[in-house]
C-alpha atoms as a PDB file:
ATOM      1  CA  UNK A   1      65.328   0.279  15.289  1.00  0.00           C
ATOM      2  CA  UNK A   2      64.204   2.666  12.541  1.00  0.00           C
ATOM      3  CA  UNK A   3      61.663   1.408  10.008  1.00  0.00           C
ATOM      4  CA  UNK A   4      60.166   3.101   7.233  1.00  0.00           C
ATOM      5  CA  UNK A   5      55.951   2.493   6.698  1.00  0.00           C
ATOM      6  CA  UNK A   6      54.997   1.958   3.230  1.00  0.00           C
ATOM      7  CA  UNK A   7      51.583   2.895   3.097  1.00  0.00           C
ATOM      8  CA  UNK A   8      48.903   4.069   5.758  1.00  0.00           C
ATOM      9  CA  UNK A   9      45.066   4.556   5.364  1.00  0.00           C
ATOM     10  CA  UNK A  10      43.391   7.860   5.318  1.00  0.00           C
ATOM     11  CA  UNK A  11      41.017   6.840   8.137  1.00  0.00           C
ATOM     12  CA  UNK A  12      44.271   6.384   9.966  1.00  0.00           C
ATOM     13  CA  UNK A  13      46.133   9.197   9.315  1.00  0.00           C
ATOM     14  CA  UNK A  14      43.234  11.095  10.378  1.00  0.00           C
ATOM     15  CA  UNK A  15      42.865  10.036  13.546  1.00  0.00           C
ATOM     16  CA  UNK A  16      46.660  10.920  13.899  1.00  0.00           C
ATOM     17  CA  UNK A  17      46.373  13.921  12.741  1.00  0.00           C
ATOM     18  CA  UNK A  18      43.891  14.839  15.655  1.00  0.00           C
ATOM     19  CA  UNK A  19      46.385  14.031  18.354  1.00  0.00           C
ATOM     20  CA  UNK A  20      44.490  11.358  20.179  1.00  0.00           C
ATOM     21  CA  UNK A  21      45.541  10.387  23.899  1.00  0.00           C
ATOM     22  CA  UNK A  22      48.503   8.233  23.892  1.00  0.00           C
ATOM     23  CA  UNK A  23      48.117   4.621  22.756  1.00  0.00           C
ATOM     24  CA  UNK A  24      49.980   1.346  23.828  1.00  0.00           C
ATOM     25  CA  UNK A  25      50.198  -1.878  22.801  1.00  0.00           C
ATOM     26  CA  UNK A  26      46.700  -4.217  22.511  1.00  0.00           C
ATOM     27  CA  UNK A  27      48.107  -7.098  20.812  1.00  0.00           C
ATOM     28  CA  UNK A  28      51.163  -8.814  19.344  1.00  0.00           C
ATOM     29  CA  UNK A  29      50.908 -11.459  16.199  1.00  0.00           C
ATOM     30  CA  UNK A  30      53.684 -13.212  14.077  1.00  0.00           C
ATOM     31  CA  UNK A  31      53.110 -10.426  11.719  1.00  0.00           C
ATOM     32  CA  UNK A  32      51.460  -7.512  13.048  1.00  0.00           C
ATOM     33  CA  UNK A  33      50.379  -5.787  16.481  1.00  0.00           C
ATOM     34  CA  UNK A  34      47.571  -3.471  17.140  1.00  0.00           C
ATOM     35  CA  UNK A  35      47.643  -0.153  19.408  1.00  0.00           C
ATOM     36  CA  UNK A  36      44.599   0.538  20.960  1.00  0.00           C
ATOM     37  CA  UNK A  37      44.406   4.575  22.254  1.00  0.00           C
ATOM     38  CA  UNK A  38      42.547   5.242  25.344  1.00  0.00           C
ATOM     39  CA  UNK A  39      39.415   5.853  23.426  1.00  0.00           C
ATOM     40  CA  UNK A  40      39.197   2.104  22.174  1.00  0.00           C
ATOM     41  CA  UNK A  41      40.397   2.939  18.453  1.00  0.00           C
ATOM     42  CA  UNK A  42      42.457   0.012  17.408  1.00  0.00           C
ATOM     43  CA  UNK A  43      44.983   0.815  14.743  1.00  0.00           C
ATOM     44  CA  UNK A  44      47.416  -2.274  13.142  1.00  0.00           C
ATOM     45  CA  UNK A  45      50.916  -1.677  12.030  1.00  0.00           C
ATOM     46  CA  UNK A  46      51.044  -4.784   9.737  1.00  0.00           C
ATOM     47  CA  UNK A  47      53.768  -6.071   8.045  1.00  0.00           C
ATOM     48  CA  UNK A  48      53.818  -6.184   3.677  1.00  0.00           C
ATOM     49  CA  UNK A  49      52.437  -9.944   3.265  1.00  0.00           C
ATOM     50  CA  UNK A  50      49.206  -8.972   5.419  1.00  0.00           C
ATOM     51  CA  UNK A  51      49.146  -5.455   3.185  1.00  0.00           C
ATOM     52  CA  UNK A  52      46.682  -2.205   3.188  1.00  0.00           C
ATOM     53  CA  UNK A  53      43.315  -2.232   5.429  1.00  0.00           C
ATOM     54  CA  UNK A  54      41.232   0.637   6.853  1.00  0.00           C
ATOM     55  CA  UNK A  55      43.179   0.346  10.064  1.00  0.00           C
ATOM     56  CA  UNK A  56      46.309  -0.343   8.629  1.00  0.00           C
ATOM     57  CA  UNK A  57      49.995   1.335   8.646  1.00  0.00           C
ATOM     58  CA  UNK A  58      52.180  -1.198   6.417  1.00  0.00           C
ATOM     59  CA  UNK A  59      55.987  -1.451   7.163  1.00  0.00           C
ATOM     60  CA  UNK A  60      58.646  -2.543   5.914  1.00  0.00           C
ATOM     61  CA  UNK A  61      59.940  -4.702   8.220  1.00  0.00           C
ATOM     62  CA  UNK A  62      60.308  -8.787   8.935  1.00  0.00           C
ATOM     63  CA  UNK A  63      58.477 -10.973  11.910  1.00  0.00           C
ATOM     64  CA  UNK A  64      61.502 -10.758  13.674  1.00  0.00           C
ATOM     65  CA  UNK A  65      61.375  -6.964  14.319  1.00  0.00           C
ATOM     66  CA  UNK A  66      58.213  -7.484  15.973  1.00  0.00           C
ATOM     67  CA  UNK A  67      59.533 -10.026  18.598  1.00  0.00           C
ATOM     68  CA  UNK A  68      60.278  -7.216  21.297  1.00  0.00           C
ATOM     69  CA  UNK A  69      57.198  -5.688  21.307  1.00  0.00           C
ATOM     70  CA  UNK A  70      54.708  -7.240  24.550  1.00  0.00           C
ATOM     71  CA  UNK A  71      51.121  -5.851  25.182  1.00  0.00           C
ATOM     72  CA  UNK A  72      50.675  -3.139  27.486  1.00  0.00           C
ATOM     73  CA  UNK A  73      53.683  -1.262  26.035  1.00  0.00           C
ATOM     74  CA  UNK A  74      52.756   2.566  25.520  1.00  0.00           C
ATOM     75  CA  UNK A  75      53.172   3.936  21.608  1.00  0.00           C
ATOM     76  CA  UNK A  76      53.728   8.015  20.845  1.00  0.00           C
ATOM     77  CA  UNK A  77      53.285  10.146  17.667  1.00  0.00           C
ATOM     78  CA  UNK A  78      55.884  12.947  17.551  1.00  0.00           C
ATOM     79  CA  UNK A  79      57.422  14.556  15.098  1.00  0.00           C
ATOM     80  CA  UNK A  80      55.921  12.111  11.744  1.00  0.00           C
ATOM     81  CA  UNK A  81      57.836   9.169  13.548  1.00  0.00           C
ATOM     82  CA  UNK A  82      55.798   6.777  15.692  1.00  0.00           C
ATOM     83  CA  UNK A  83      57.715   5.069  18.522  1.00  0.00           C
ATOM     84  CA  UNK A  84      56.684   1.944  20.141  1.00  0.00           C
ATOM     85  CA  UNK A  85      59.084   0.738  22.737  1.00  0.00           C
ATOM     86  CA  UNK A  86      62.632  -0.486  20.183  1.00  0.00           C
ATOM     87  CA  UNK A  87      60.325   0.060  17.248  1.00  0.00           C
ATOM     88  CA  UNK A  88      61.071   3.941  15.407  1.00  0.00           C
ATOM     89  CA  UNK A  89      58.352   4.247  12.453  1.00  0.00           C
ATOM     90  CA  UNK A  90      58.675   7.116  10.252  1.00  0.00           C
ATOM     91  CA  UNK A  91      55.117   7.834   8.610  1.00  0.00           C
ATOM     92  CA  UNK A  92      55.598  10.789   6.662  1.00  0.00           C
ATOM     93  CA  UNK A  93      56.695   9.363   3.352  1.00  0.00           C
ATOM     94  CA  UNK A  94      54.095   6.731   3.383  1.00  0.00           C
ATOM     95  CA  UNK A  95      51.950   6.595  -0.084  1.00  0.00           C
ATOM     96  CA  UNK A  96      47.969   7.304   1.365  1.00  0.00           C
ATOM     97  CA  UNK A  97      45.995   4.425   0.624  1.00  0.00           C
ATOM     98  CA  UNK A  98      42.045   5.066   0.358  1.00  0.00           C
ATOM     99  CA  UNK A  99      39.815   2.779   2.547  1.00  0.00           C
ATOM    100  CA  UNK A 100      36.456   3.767   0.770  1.00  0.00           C
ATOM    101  CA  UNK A 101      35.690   2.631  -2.804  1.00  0.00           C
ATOM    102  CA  UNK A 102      33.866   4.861  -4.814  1.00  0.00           C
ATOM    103  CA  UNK A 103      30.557   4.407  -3.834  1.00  0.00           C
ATOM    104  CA  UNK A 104      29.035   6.394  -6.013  1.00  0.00           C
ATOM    105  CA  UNK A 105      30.041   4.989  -9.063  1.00  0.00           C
ATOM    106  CA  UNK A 106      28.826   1.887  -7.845  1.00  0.00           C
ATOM    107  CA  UNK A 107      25.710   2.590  -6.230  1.00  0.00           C
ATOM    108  CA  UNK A 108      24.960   3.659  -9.788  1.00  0.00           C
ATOM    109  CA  UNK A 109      25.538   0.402 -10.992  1.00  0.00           C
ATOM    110  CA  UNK A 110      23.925  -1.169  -7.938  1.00  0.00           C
ATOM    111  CA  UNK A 111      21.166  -3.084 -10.110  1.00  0.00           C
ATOM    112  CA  UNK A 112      23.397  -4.901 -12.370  1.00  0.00           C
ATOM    113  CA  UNK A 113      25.483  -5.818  -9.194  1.00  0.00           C
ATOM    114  CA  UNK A 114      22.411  -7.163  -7.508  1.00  0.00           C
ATOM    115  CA  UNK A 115      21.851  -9.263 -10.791  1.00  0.00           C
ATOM    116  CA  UNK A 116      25.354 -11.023 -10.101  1.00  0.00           C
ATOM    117  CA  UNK A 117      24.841 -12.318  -6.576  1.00  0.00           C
ATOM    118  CA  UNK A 118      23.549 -15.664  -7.547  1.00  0.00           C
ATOM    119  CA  UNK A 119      27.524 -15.793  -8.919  1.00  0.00           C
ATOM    120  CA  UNK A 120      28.974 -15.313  -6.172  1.00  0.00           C
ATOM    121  CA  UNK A 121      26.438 -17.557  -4.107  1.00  0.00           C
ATOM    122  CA  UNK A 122      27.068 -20.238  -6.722  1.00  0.00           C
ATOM    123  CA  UNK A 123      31.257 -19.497  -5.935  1.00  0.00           C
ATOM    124  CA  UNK A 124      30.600 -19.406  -2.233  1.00  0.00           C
ATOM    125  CA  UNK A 125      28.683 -22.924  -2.475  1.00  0.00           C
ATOM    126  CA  UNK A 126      32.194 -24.378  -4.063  1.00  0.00           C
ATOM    127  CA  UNK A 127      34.509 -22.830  -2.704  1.00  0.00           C
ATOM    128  CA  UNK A 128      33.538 -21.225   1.191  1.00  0.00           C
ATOM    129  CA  UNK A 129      34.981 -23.548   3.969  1.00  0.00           C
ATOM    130  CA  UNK A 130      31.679 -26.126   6.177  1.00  0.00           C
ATOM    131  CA  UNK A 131      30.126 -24.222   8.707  1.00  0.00           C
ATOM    132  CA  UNK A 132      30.045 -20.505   8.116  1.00  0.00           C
ATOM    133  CA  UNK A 133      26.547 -18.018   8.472  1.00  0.00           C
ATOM    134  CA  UNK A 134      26.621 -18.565   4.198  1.00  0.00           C
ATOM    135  CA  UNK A 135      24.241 -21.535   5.809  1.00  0.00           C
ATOM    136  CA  UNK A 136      21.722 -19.021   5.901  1.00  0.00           C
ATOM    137  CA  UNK A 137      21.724 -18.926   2.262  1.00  0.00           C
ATOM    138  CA  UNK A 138      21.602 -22.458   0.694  1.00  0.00           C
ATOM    139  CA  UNK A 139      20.211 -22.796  -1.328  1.00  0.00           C
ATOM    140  CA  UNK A 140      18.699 -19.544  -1.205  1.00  0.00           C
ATOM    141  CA  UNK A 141      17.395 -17.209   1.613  1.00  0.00           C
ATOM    142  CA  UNK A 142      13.689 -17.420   2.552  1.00  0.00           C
ATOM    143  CA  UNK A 143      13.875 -13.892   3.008  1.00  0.00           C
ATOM    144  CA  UNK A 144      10.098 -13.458   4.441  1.00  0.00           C
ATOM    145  CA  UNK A 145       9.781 -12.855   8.184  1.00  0.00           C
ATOM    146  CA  UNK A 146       8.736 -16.525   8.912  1.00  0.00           C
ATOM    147  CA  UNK A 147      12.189 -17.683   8.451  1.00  0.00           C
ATOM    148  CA  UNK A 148      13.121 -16.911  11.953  1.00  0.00           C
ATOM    149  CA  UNK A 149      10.646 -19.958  12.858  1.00  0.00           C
ATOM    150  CA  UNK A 150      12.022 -22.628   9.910  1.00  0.00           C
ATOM    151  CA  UNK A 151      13.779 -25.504  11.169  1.00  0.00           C
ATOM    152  CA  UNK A 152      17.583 -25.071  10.734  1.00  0.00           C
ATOM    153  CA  UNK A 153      19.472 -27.290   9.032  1.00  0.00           C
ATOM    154  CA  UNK A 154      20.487 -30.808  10.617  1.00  0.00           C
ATOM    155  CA  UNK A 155      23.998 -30.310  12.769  1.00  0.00           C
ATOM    156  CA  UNK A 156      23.294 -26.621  12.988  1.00  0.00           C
ATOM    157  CA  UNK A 157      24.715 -24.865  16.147  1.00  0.00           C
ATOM    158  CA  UNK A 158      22.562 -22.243  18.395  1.00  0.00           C
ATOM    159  CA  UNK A 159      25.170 -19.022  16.450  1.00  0.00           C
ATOM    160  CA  UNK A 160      23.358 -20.289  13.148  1.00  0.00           C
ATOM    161  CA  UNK A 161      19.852 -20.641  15.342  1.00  0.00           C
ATOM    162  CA  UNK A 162      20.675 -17.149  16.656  1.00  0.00           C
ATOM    163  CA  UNK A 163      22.243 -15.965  13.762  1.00  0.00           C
ATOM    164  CA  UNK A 164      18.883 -16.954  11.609  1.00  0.00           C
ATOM    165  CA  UNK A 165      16.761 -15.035  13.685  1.00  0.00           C
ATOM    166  CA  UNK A 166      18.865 -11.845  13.497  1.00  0.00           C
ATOM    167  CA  UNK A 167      18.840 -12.119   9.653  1.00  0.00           C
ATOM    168  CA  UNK A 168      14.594 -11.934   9.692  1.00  0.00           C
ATOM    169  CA  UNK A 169      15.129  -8.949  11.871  1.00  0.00           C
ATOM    170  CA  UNK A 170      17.472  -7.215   9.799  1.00  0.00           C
ATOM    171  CA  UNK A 171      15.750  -7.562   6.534  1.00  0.00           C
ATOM    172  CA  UNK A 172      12.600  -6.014   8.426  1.00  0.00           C
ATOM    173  CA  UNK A 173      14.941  -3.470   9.692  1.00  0.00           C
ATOM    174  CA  UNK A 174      15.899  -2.663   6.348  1.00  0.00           C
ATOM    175  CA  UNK A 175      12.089  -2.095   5.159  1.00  0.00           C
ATOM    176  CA  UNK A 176      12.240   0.826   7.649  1.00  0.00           C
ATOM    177  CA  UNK A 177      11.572  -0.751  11.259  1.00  0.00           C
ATOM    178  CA  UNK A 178      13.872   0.620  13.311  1.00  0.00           C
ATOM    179  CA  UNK A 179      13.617  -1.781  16.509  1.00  0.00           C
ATOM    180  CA  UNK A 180      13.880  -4.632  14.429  1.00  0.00           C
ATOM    181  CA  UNK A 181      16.954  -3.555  12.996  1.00  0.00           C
ATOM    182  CA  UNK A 182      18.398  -3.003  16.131  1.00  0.00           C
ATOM    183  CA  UNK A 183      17.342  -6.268  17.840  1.00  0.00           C
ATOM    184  CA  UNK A 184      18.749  -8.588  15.174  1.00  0.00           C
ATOM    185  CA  UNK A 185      22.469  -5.996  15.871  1.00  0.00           C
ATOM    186  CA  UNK A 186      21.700  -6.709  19.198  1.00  0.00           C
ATOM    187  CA  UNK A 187      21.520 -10.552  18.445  1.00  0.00           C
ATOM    188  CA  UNK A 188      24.100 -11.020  15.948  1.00  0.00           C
ATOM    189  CA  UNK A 189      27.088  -8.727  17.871  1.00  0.00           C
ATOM    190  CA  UNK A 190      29.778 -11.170  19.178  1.00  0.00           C
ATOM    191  CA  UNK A 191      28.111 -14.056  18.408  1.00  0.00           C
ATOM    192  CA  UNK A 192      30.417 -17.458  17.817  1.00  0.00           C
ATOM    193  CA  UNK A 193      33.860 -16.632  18.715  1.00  0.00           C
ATOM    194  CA  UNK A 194      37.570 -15.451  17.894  1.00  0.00           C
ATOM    195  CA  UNK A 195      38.714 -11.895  18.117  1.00  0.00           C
ATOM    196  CA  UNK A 196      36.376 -11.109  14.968  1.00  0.00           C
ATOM    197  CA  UNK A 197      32.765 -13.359  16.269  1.00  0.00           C
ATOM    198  CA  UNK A 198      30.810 -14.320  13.181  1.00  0.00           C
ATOM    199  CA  UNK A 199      28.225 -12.005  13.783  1.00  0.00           C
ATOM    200  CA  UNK A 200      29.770  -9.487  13.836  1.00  0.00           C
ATOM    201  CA  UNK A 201      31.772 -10.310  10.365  1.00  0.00           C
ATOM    202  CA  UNK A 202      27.958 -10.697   9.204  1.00  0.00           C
ATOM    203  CA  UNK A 203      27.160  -7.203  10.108  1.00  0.00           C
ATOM    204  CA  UNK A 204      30.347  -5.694   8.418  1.00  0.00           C
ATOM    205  CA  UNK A 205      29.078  -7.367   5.390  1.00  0.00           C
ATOM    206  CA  UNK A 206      25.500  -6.317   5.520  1.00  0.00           C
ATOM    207  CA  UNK A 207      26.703  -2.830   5.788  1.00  0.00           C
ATOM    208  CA  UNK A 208      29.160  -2.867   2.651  1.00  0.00           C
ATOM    209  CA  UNK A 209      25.455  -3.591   0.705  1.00  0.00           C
ATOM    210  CA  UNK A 210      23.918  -1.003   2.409  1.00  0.00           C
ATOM    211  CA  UNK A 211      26.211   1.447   1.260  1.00  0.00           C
ATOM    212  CA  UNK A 212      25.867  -0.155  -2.438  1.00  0.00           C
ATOM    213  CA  UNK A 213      22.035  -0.095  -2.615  1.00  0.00           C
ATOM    214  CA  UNK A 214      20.475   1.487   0.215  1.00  0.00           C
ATOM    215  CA  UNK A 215      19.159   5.158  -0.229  1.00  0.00           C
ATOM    216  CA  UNK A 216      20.251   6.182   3.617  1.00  0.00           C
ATOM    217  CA  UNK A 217      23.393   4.089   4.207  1.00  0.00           C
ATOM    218  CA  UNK A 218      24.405   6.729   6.570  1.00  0.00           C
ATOM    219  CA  UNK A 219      21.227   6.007   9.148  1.00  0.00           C
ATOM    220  CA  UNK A 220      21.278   2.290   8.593  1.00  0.00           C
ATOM    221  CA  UNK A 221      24.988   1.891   9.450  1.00  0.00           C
ATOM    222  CA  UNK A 222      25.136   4.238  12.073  1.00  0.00           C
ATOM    223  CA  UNK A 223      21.944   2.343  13.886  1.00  0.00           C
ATOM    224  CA  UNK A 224      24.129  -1.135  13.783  1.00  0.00           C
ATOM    225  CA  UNK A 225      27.280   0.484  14.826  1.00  0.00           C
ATOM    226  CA  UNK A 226      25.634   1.947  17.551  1.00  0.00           C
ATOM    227  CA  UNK A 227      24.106  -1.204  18.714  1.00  0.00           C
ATOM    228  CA  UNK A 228      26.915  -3.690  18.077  1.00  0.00           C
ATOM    229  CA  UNK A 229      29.814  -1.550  19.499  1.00  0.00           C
ATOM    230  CA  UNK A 230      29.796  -2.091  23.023  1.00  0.00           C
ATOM    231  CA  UNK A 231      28.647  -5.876  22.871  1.00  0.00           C
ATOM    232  CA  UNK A 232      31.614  -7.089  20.967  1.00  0.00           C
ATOM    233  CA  UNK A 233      35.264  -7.312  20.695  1.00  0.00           C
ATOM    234  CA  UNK A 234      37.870  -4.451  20.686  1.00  0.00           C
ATOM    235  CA  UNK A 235      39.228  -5.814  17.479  1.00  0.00           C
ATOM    236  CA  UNK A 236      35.362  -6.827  16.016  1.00  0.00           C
ATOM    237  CA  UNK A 237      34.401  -2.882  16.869  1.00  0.00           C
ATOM    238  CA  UNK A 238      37.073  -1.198  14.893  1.00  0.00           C
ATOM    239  CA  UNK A 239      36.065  -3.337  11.456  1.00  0.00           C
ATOM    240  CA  UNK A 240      32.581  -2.437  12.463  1.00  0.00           C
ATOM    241  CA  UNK A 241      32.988   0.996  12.280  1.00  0.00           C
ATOM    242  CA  UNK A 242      35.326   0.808   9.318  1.00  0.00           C
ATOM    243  CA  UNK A 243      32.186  -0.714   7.412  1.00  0.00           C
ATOM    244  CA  UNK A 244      30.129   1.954   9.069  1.00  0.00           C
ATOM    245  CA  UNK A 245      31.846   4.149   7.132  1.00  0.00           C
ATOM    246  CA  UNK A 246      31.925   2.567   3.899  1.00  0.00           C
ATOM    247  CA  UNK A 247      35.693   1.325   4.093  1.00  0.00           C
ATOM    248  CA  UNK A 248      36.697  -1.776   3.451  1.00  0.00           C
ATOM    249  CA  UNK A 249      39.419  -3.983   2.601  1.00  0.00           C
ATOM    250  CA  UNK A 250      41.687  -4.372  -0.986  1.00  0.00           C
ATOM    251  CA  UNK A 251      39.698  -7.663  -1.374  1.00  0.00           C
ATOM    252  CA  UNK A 252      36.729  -6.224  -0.946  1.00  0.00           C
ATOM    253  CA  UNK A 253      37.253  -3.147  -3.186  1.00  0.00           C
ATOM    254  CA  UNK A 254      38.415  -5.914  -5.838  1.00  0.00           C
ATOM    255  CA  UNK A 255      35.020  -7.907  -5.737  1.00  0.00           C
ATOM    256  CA  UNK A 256      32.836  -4.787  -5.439  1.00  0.00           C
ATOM    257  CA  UNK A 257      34.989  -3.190  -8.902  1.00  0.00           C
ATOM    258  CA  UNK A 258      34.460  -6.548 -10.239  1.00  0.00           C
ATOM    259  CA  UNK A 259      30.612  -6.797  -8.970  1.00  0.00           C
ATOM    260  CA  UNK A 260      30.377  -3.881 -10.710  1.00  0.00           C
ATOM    261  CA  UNK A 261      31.576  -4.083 -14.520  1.00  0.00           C
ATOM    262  CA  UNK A 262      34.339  -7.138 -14.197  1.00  0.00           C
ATOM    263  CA  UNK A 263      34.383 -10.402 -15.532  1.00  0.00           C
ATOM    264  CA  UNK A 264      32.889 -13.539 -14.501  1.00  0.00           C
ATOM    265  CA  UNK A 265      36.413 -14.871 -13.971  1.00  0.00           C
ATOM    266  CA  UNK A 266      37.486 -11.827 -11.986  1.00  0.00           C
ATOM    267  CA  UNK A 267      34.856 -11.936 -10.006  1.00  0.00           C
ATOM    268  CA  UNK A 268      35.353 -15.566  -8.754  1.00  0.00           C
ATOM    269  CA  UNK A 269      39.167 -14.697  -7.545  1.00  0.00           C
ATOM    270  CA  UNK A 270      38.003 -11.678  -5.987  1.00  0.00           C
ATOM    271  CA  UNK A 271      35.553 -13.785  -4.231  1.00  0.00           C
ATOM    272  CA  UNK A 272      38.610 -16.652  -3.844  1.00  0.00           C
ATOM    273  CA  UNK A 273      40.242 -13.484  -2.093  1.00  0.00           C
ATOM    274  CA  UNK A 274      37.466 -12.214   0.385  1.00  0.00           C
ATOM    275  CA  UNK A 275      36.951 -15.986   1.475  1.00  0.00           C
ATOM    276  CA  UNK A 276      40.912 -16.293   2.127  1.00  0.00           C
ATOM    277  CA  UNK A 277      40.251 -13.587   4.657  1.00  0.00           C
ATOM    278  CA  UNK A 278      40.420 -15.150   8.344  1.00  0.00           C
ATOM    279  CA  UNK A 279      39.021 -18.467   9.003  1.00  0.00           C
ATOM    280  CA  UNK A 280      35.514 -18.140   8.625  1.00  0.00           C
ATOM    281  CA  UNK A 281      35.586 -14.258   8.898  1.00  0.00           C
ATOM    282  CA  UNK A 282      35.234 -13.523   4.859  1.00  0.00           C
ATOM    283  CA  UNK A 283      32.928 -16.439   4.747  1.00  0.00           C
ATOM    284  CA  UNK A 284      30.538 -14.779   7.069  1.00  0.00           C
ATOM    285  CA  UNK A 285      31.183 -11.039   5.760  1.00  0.00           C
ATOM    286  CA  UNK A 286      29.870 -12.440   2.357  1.00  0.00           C
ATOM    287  CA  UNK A 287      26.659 -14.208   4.151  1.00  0.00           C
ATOM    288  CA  UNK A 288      26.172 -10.742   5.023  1.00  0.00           C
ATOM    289  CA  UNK A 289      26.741  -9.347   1.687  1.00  0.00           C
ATOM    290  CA  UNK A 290      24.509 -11.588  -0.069  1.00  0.00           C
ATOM    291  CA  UNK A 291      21.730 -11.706   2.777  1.00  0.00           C
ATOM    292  CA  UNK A 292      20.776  -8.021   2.362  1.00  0.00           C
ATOM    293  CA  UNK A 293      21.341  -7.992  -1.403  1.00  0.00           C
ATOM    294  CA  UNK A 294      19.411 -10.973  -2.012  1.00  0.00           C
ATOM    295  CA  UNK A 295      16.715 -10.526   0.403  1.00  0.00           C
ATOM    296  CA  UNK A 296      16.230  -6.994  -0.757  1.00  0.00           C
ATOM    297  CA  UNK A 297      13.368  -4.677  -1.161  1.00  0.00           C
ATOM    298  CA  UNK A 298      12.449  -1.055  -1.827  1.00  0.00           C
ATOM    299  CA  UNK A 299      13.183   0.533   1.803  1.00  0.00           C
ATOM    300  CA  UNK A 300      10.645   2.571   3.575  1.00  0.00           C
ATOM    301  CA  UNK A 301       9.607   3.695   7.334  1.00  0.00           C
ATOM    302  CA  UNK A 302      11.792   6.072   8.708  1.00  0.00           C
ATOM    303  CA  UNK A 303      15.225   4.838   7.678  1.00  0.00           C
END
């Protein structure tokens, strides 16, 4: 069955274009699957209505094309075409869809973007679904190091417990202590559960302010990727290390442009957007966002 792709990220094209060990099959949904190579790099061939990520080859094709595929079934690149078992994807006409804002331009703007976060916390507070790490922040983060020992809030779980700990840790990490940083990654990687753990979706969103605001986003991400990697998910690991390196999704792009310079009204539906991401997973990628961005200070140490 021949099927043409749409669009494909850079990141992803890359890591084609390097001939990586043959892949196969991870994982099949209603309307994607993922291919995992043997080095653990997940990429998803997604269909339109799921659309562009940093892992993502979009094709046209309908649920129904997908129903043959199982997991465990091996995938090849050869000749621009990528053929996974019925399946015959042509890649080469795909448009090249950028996974990386411009962070420049925005880390130029980063104060007036920091000056908008009580926004979105004030959209998050209406509009996030109950029980999410954006607990951490209502009705706004005690962001000094005694908050690991403040009494959590009544029906809290042990991930928000955990998770509340982490957070202390992290914003010391991001004054410069190293350790810290690294225990509260330690803490926070695959903790609650699903494919993408809370913690995890926490992290990803941490790192997206990093790269906003932080002088060295390149040290600071590369320390939590290194630390989170190999205690989490297959799935959790490759959005990890797409936030490592400053990619993110078309919802996220839209609410950092609109951070940025936008509207009040276009920021609330690209928040509306990041919070329709997953379950809980855009939830907690904002309590992420808006913990290091709100808790915030000059950096210094070594990072």
């Amino acid at each position: 069955m021949r099927i043409e792709a749409r669009s494909i990220s850079r990141s992803v094209v890359e890591r084609l274009e390097q001939r990586s060990p043959a892949a196969r099959v991870w994982a099949v949904f209603e309307r994607s699957f993922h291919l995992v190579a043997s080095g653990g790099q997940i990429t998803a061939v997604v269909l339109p209505e799921i659309g562009d990520g940093p892992t993502n080859i979009v094709v046209e094709a309908h649920a129904s094309d997908l129903a043959t595929l199982e997991p465990g079934m091996p995938a090849a690149l050869e000749g621009g075409r990528l053929r996974v078992g019925e399946l015959d994807i042509s890649i080469e006409t795909a448009l090249l869809w950028e996974p990386c804002p411009d962070w420049q331009r925005l880390r130029g703007r980063s104060g007036s973007c920091r000056g908008r976060l009580s926004l979105i916390q004030t959209l998050c507070e209406r509009l996030a679904p109950a029980g999410t790490l954006l607990m951490l922040i209502d009705p706004w983060p005690d962001c000094s190091p005694g908050l690991a020992q403040a009494d959590a809030p009544p029906g809290s779980s042990l991930v928000f417990k955990e998770a509340q700990e982490a957070a202390a840790k992290l914003r010391r990490g991001w004054e410069g202590d190293v350790v810290l940083l690294q225990s509260g990654a330690v803490q926070l990687a695959g903790l609650g559960g699903g494919l993408t753990p809370a913690g995890d979706d926490f992290l990803c969103g941490f790192m997206l302010w990093a790269w906003l605001a932080h002088p060295n986003p390149d040290t600071v991400c590369g320390l939590l990727l290194e630390t989170a990697v190999p205690r989490t998910t297959i799935l959790s690991a490759a959005f990890l290390q797409a936030a490592a390196r400053g990619e993110c999704s078309p919802a996220w792009q839209a609410l950092l442009a609109a951070l940025s310079g936008g509207t009040d009204e276009e920021l609330a539906l690209a928040v509306q957007e990041v919070l329709a991401f997953g379950a809980t997973s855009g939830a907690d990628g904002l309590a992420g966002f808006l913990w290091a961005g709100l808790c915030e200070i000059s950096p210094g140490g070594t990072l």
